[in-house]
Protein backbone atom coordinates (compact mmCIF):
# COMPACT_ATOMS: atom_id res chain seq x y z
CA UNK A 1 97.31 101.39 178.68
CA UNK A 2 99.54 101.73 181.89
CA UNK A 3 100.64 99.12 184.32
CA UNK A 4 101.78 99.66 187.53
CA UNK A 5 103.97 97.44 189.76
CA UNK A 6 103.76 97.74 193.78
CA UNK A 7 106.02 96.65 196.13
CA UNK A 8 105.50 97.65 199.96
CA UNK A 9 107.86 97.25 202.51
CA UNK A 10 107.32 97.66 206.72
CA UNK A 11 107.49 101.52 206.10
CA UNK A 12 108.51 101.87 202.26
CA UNK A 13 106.64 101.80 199.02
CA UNK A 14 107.79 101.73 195.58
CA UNK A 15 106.44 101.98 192.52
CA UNK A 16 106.70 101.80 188.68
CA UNK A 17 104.17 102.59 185.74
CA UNK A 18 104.70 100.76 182.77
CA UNK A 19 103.82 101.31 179.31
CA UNK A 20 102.05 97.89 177.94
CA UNK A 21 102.81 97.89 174.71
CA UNK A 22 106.54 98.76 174.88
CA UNK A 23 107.39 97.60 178.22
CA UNK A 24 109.14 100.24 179.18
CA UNK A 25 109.05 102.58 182.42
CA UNK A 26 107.62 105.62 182.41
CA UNK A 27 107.38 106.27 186.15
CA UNK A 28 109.43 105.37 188.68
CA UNK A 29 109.06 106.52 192.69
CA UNK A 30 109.88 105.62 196.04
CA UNK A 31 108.12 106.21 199.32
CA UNK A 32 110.32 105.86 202.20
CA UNK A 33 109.80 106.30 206.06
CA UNK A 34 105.86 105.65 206.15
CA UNK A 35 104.19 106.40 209.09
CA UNK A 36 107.51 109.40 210.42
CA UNK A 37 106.74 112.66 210.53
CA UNK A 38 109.78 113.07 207.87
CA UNK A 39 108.08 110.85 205.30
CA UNK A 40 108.48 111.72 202.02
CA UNK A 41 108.43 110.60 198.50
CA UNK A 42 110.97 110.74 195.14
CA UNK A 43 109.51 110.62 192.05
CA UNK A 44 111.30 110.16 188.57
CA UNK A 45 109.70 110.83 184.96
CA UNK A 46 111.48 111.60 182.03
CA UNK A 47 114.84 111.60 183.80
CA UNK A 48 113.87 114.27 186.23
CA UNK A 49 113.66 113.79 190.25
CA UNK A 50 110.95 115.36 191.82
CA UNK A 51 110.63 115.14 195.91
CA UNK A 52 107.67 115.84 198.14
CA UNK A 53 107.63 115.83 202.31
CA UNK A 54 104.45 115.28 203.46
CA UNK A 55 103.47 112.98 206.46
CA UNK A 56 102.57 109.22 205.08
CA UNK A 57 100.45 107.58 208.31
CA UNK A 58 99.86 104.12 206.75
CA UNK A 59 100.35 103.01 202.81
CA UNK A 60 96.52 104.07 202.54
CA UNK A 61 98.11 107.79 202.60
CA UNK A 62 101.13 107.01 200.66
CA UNK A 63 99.59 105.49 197.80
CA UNK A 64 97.06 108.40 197.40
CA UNK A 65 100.15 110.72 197.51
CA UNK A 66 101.35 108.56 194.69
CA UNK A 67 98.57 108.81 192.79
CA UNK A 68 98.78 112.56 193.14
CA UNK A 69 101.91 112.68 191.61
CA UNK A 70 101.11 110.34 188.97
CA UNK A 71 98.78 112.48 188.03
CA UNK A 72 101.18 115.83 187.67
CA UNK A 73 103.38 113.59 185.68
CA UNK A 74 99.85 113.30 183.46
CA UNK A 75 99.38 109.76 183.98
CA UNK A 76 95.88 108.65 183.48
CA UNK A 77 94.47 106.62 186.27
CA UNK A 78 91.91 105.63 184.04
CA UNK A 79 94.38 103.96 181.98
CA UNK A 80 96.13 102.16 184.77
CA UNK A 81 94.18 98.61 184.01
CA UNK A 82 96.59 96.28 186.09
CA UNK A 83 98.59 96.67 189.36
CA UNK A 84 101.75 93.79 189.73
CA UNK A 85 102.13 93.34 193.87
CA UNK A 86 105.07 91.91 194.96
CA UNK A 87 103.84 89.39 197.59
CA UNK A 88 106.76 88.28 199.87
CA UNK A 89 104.96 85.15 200.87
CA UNK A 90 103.30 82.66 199.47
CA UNK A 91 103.76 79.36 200.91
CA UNK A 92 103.12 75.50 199.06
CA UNK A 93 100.10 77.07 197.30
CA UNK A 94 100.91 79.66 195.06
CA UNK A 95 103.93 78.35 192.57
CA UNK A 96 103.01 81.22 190.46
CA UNK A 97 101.49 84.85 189.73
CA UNK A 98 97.54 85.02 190.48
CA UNK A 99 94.81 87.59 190.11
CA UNK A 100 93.97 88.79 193.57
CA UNK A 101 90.73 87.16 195.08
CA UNK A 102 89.24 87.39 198.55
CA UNK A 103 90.23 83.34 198.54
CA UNK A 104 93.88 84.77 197.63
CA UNK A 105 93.93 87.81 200.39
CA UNK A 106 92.59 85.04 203.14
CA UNK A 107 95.93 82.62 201.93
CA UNK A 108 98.11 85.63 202.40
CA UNK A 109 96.97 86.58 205.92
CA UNK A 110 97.83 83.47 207.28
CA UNK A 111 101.50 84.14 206.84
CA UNK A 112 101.07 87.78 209.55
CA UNK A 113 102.69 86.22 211.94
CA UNK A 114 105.09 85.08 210.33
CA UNK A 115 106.31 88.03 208.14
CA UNK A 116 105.09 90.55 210.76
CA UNK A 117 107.13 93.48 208.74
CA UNK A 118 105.96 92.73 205.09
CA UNK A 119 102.70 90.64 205.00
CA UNK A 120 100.49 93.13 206.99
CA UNK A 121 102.81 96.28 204.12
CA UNK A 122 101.30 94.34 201.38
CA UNK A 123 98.05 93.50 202.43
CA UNK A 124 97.42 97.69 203.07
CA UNK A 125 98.63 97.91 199.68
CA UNK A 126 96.14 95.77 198.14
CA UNK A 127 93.54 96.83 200.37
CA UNK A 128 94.53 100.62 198.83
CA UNK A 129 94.96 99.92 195.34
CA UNK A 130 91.91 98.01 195.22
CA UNK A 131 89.95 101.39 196.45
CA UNK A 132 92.06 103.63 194.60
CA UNK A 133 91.97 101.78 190.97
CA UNK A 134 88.74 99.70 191.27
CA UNK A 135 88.86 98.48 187.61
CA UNK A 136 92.38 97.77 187.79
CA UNK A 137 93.40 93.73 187.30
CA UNK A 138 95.40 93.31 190.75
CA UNK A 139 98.12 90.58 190.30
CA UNK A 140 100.03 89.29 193.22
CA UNK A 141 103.19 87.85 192.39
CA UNK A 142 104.81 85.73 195.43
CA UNK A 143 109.28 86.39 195.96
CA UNK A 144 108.51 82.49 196.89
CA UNK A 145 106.68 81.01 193.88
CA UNK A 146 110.24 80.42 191.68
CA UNK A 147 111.22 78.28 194.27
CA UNK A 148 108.02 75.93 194.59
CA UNK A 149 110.49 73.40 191.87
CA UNK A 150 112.61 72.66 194.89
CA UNK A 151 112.19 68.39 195.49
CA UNK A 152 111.35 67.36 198.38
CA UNK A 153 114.69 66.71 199.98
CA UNK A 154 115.72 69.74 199.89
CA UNK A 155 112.94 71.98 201.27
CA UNK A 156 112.06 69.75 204.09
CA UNK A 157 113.45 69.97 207.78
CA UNK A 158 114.32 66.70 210.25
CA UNK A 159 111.33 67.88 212.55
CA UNK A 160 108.32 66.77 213.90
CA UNK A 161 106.32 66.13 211.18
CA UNK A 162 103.61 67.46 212.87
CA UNK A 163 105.35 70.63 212.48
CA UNK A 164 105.54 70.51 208.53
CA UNK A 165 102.01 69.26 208.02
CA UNK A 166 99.93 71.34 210.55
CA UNK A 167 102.11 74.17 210.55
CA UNK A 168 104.30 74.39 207.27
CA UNK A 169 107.51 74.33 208.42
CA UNK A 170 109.78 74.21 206.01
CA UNK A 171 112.27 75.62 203.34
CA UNK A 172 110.73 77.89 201.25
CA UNK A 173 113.82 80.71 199.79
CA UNK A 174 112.47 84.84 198.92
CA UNK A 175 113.81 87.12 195.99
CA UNK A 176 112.40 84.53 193.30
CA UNK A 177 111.52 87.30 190.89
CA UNK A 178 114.86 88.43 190.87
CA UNK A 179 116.41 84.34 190.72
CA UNK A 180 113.87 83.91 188.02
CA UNK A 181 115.24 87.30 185.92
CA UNK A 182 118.63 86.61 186.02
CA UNK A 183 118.18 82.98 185.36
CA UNK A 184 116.79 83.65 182.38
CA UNK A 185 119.26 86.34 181.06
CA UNK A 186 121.97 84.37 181.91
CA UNK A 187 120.49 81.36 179.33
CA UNK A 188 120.51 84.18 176.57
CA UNK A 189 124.16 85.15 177.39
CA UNK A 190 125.20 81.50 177.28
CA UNK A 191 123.16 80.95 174.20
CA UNK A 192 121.29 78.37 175.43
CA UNK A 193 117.86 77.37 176.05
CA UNK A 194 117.23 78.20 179.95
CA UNK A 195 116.04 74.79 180.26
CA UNK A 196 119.29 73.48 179.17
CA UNK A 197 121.35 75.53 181.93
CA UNK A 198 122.70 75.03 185.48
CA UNK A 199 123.07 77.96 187.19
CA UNK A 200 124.26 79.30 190.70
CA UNK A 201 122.66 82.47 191.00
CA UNK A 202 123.66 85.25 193.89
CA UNK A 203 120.80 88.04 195.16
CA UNK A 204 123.28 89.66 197.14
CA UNK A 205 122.13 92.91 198.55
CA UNK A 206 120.73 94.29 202.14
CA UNK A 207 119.05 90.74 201.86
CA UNK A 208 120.92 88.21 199.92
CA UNK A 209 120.09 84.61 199.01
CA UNK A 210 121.42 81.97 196.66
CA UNK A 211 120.10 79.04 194.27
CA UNK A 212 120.85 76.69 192.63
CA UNK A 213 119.25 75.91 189.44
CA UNK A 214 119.44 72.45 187.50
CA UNK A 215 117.62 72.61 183.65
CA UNK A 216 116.31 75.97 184.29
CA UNK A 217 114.53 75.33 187.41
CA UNK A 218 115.34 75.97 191.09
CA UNK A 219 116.00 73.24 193.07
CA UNK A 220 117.97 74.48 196.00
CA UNK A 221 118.50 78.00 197.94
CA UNK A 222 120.23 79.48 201.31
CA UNK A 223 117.31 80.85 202.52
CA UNK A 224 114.81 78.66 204.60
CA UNK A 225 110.90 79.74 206.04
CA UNK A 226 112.38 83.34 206.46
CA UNK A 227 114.23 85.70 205.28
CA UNK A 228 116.55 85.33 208.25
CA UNK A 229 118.96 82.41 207.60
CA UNK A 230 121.69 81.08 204.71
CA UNK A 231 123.54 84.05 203.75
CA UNK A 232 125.12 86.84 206.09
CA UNK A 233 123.40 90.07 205.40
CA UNK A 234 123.21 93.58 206.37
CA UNK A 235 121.33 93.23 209.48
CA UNK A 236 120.18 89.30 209.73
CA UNK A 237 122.63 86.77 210.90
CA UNK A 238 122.58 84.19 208.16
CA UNK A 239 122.76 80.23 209.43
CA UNK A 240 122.62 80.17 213.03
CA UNK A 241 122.48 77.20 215.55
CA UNK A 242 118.93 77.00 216.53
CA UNK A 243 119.82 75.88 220.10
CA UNK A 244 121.93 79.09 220.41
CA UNK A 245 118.80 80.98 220.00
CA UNK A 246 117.02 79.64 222.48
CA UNK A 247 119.86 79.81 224.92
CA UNK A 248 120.00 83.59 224.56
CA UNK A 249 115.75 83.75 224.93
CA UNK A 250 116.10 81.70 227.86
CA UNK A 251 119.22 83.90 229.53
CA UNK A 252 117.75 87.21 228.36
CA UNK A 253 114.15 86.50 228.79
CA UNK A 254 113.58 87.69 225.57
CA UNK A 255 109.88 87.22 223.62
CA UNK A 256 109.85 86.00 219.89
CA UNK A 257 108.83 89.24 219.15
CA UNK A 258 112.03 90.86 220.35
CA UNK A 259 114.01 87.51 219.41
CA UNK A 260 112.64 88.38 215.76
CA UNK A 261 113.70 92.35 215.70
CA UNK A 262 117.14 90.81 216.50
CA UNK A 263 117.36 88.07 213.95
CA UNK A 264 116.23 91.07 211.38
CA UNK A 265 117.29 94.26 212.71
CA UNK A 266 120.36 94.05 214.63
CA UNK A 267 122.41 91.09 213.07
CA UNK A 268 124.67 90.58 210.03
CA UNK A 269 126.64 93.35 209.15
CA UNK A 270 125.31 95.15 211.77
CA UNK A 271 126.44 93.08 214.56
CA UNK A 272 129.76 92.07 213.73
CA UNK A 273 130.97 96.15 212.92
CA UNK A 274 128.96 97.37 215.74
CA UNK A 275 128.09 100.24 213.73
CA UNK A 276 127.44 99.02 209.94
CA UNK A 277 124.93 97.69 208.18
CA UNK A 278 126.01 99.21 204.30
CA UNK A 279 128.75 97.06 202.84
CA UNK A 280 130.18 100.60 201.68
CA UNK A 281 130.54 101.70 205.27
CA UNK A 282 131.87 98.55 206.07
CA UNK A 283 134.28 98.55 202.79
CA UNK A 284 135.87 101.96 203.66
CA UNK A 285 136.53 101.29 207.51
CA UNK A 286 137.89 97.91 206.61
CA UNK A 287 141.45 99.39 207.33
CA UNK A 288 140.93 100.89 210.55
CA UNK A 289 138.35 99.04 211.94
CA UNK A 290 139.32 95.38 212.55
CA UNK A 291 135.69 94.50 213.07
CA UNK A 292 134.80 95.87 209.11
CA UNK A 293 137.39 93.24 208.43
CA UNK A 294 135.97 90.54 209.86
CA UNK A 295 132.86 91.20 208.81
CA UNK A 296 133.67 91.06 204.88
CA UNK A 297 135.79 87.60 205.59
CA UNK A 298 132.77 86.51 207.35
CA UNK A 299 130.51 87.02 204.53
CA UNK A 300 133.03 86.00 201.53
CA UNK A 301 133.70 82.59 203.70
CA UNK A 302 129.73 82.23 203.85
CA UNK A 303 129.14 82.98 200.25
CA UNK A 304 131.63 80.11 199.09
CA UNK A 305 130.43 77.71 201.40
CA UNK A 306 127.16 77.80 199.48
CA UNK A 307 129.09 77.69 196.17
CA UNK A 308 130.77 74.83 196.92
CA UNK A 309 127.81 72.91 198.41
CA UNK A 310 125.69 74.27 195.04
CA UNK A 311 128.25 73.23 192.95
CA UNK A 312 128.47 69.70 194.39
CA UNK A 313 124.30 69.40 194.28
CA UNK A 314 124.31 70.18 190.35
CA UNK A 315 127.66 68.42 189.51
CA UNK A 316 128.10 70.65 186.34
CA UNK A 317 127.11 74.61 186.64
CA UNK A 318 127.67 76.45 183.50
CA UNK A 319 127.48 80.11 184.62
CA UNK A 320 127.70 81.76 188.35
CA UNK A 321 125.80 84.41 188.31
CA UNK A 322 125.93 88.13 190.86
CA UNK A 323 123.10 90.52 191.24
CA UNK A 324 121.40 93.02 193.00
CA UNK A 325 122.95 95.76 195.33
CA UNK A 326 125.64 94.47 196.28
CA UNK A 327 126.30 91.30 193.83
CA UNK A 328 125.66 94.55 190.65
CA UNK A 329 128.21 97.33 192.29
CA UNK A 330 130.62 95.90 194.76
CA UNK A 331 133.88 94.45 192.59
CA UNK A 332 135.89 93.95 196.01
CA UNK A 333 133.08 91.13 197.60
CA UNK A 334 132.62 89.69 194.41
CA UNK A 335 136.33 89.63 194.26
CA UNK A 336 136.24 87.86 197.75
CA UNK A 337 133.55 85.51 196.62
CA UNK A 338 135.66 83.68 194.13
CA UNK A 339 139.17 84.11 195.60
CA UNK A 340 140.41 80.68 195.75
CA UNK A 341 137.67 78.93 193.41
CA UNK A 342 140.52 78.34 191.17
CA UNK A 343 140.25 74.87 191.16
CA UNK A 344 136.64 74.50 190.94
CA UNK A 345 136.90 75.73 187.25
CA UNK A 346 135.94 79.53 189.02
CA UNK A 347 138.38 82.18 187.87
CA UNK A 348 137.56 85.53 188.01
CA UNK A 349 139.20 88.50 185.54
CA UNK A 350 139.91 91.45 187.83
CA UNK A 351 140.21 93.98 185.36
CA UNK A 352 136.61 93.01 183.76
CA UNK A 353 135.04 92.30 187.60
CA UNK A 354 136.24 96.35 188.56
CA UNK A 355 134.81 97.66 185.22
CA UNK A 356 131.73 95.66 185.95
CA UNK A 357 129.66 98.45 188.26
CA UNK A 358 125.57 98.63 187.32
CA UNK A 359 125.63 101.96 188.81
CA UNK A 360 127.71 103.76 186.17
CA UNK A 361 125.35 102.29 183.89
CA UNK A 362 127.37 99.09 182.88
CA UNK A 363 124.80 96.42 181.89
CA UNK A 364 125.38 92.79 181.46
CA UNK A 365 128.76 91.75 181.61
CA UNK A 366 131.20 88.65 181.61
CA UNK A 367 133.57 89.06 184.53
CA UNK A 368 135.09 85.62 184.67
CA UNK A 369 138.67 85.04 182.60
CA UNK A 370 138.63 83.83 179.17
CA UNK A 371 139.73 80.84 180.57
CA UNK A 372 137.68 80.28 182.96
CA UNK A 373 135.81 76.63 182.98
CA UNK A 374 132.42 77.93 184.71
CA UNK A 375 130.97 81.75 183.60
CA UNK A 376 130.61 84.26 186.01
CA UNK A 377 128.21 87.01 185.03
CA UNK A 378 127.07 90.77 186.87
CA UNK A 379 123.54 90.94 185.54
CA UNK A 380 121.48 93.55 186.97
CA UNK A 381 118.21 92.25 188.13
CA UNK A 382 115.05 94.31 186.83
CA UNK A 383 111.96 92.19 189.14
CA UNK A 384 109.57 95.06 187.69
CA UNK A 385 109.42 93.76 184.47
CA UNK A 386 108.57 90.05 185.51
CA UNK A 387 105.92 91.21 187.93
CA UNK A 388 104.57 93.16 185.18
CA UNK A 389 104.50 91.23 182.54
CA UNK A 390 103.26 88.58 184.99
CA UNK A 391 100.41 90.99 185.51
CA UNK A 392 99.32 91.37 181.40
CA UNK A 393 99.73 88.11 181.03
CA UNK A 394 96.76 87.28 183.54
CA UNK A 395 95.29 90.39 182.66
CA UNK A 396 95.52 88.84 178.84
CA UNK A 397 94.91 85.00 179.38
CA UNK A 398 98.54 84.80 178.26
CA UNK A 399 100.47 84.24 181.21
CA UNK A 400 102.03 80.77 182.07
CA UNK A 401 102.36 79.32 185.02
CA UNK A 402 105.11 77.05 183.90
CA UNK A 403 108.03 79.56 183.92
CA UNK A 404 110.14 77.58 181.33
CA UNK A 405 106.72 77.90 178.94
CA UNK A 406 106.09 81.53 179.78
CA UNK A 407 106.91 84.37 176.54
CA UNK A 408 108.94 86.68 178.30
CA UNK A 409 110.22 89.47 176.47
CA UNK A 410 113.67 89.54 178.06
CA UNK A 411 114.43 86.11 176.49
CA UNK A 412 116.46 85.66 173.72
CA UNK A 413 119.78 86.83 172.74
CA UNK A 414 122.67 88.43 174.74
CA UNK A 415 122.42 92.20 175.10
């Protein structure tokens, strides 16, 4: 019996089949540029690469192309009985995984407008893989429902209240999967029970976020009711005054719809360089390009901030933890990141942070000096394998909602 887990961006898709029993990937592809002429998709199985071109209109197309290939990698469709979707969005109702209902699909439309580039991806997705694998279990797990621990205090905003209650304005934080993942394998690697941990734990990649995490749970993050604010990123700004905004709307006569491709398309990274958005570009134009400068102190100076404040929330933090793109493979910004911490018990060992690269297949690693007071771990986040076994646990009449209480198979002991 197969799993699958789906995640669809604005014009990507990717995907990963599962082995139940074992847990472990047998199929892993990527759909990128849906809806281009120059659409294509990369397969992987059994360590080799496959690539087809073929013009993707919608993720109705894609994921029939996927199943195609699937199928020359002699996957069974038959045996594909549940299909993890990673749901950007969930608001105050879902604070965990759910089978997919027509009740669930209506909750999940009301959030269009506001994730116009990944609510509408998703919803085609479900649409299709309910067509495609009618006897499948779909499972939609929500990048907000790790966050739904946050008190009150912290997830509200000093407006209208109107605003809150007929609207739902308010802190809600994205790449929960991944903050719930690396939560947990940090407990293991301290030897402790999760709920027993503090924990300041980085996402730092295109997107990046941070939490904070008192007794295992989240109770704080940089990211607020989009995906648009806290950090600096690749191409979204981070914290911004909200009465700059509308200052440039009202001077440019810009609509929220082209205020909102700025906020996610043309800030960060992006922005400050003029011409980058990767933090490699951006890395090896640093010398020559005073703007590649100022980007990285801009994002380092960000990045502590939030440390600091997180640090100050929890009052003792036994482990900092880096992941994802960036927070897995870049040594210098981590570097940056904890220049300085010194005396807030944060002390980084350079020769273990530069060894410390996910993508010449280090794993989990220590990267802070033996002396250090607080941990800092690079833990490479693996989302999949929550959202799928997420999805056999509902599938099963296993699954938890009560994280803390839930039997996932990456607890335990270091690796």
């Amino acid at each position: 019996m197969y799993v699958m887990a789906l995640n669809c961006g604005s014009s990507s898709l990717k995907y990963q089949v599962f082995d139940a029993d074992s847990k472990e990937q047998i199929v892993s592809g990527n759909v990128e540029k849906i809806g281009s002429e120059d659409s294509f998709l990369t397969q992987k199985y059994k360590g080799e690469k496959t690539q087809k071109e073929t013009y993707m209109k919608d993720h109705d197309e894609a994921l029939n192309v996927v199943m195609q290939m699937l199928r020359a990698a002699s996957i069974d469709m038959n045996e594909i009985k549940g299909v993890g979707h990673r749901v950007v969005m969930g608001g105050s109702k879902y604070a965990s995984s759910v089978e997919i209902t027509d009740e669930v699909i209506q909750e999940i439309k009301k959030w269009r407008n506001l994730m116009p580039l990944h609510i509408p991806a998703s919803l085609m997705g479900i649409n299709s893989a309910c067509q495609i694998l009618p006897n499948a279990t779909q499972v939609a797990v929500f990048d907000t429902a790790f966050l739904q621990t946050m008190p009150e205090y912290s997830y509200r905003y000093a407006v209208p209240d109107s605003w809150y209650r007929g609207l739902g304005v308010r802190r809600y934080g994205f790449h929960g999967t991944s903050h719930l993942y690396v939560s947990k394998r940090a407990a293991a690697m301290l030897g402790k029970p999760a709920e027993e941990c503090n924990l300041i734990t980085m996402h730092i990649g295109s997107g990046a976020s941070g939490v904070a995490i008192r007794n295992g749970i989240a109770v704080d993050t940089t990211l607020g009711m989009t995906p648009t604010g806290g950090l600096m990123m690749g191409t979204r700004p981070g914290d911004v005054d909200a009465g700059a905004l509308l200052y440039v709307m009202e001077e440019l006569k810009l609509s929220p719809e082209q205020m909102t491709k700025h906020l996610n398309k043309d800030s960060g990274h992006l922005a400050v360089t003029q011409c980058f958005a990767d933090r490699r570009d951006v890395e090896s134009n640093r010398e020559s390009n005073p703007d590649c400068e100022l980007a990285l102190k801009m994002e380092a100076h960000g990045v502590k901030k939030y440390i600091g404040a997180f640090m100050a929330e929890l009052g003792h933090v036994d482990a900092i933890v880096f992941t994802a793109g960036v927070g897995e493979n870049d040594a210098l910004l981590r570097g940056e990141f904890c220049q300085g911490l010194e005396e807030l018990g944060i002390k980084l060992d350079p020769e273990k942070n530069e060894k410390a690269l996910a993508r010449l297949g280090v794993g989990e690693s220590v990267i802070s000096a033996d002396d250090s007071r607080i941990k800092i771990f690079m833990i490479p986040t693996n989302e999949e394998i929550v959202i799928v076994e997420d999805t056999l646990g509902i599938m099963n009449k296993t699954y938890n909602p009560n994280h803390l209480q839930m039997a996932y198979s990456f607890l335990g002991k270091s690796r």
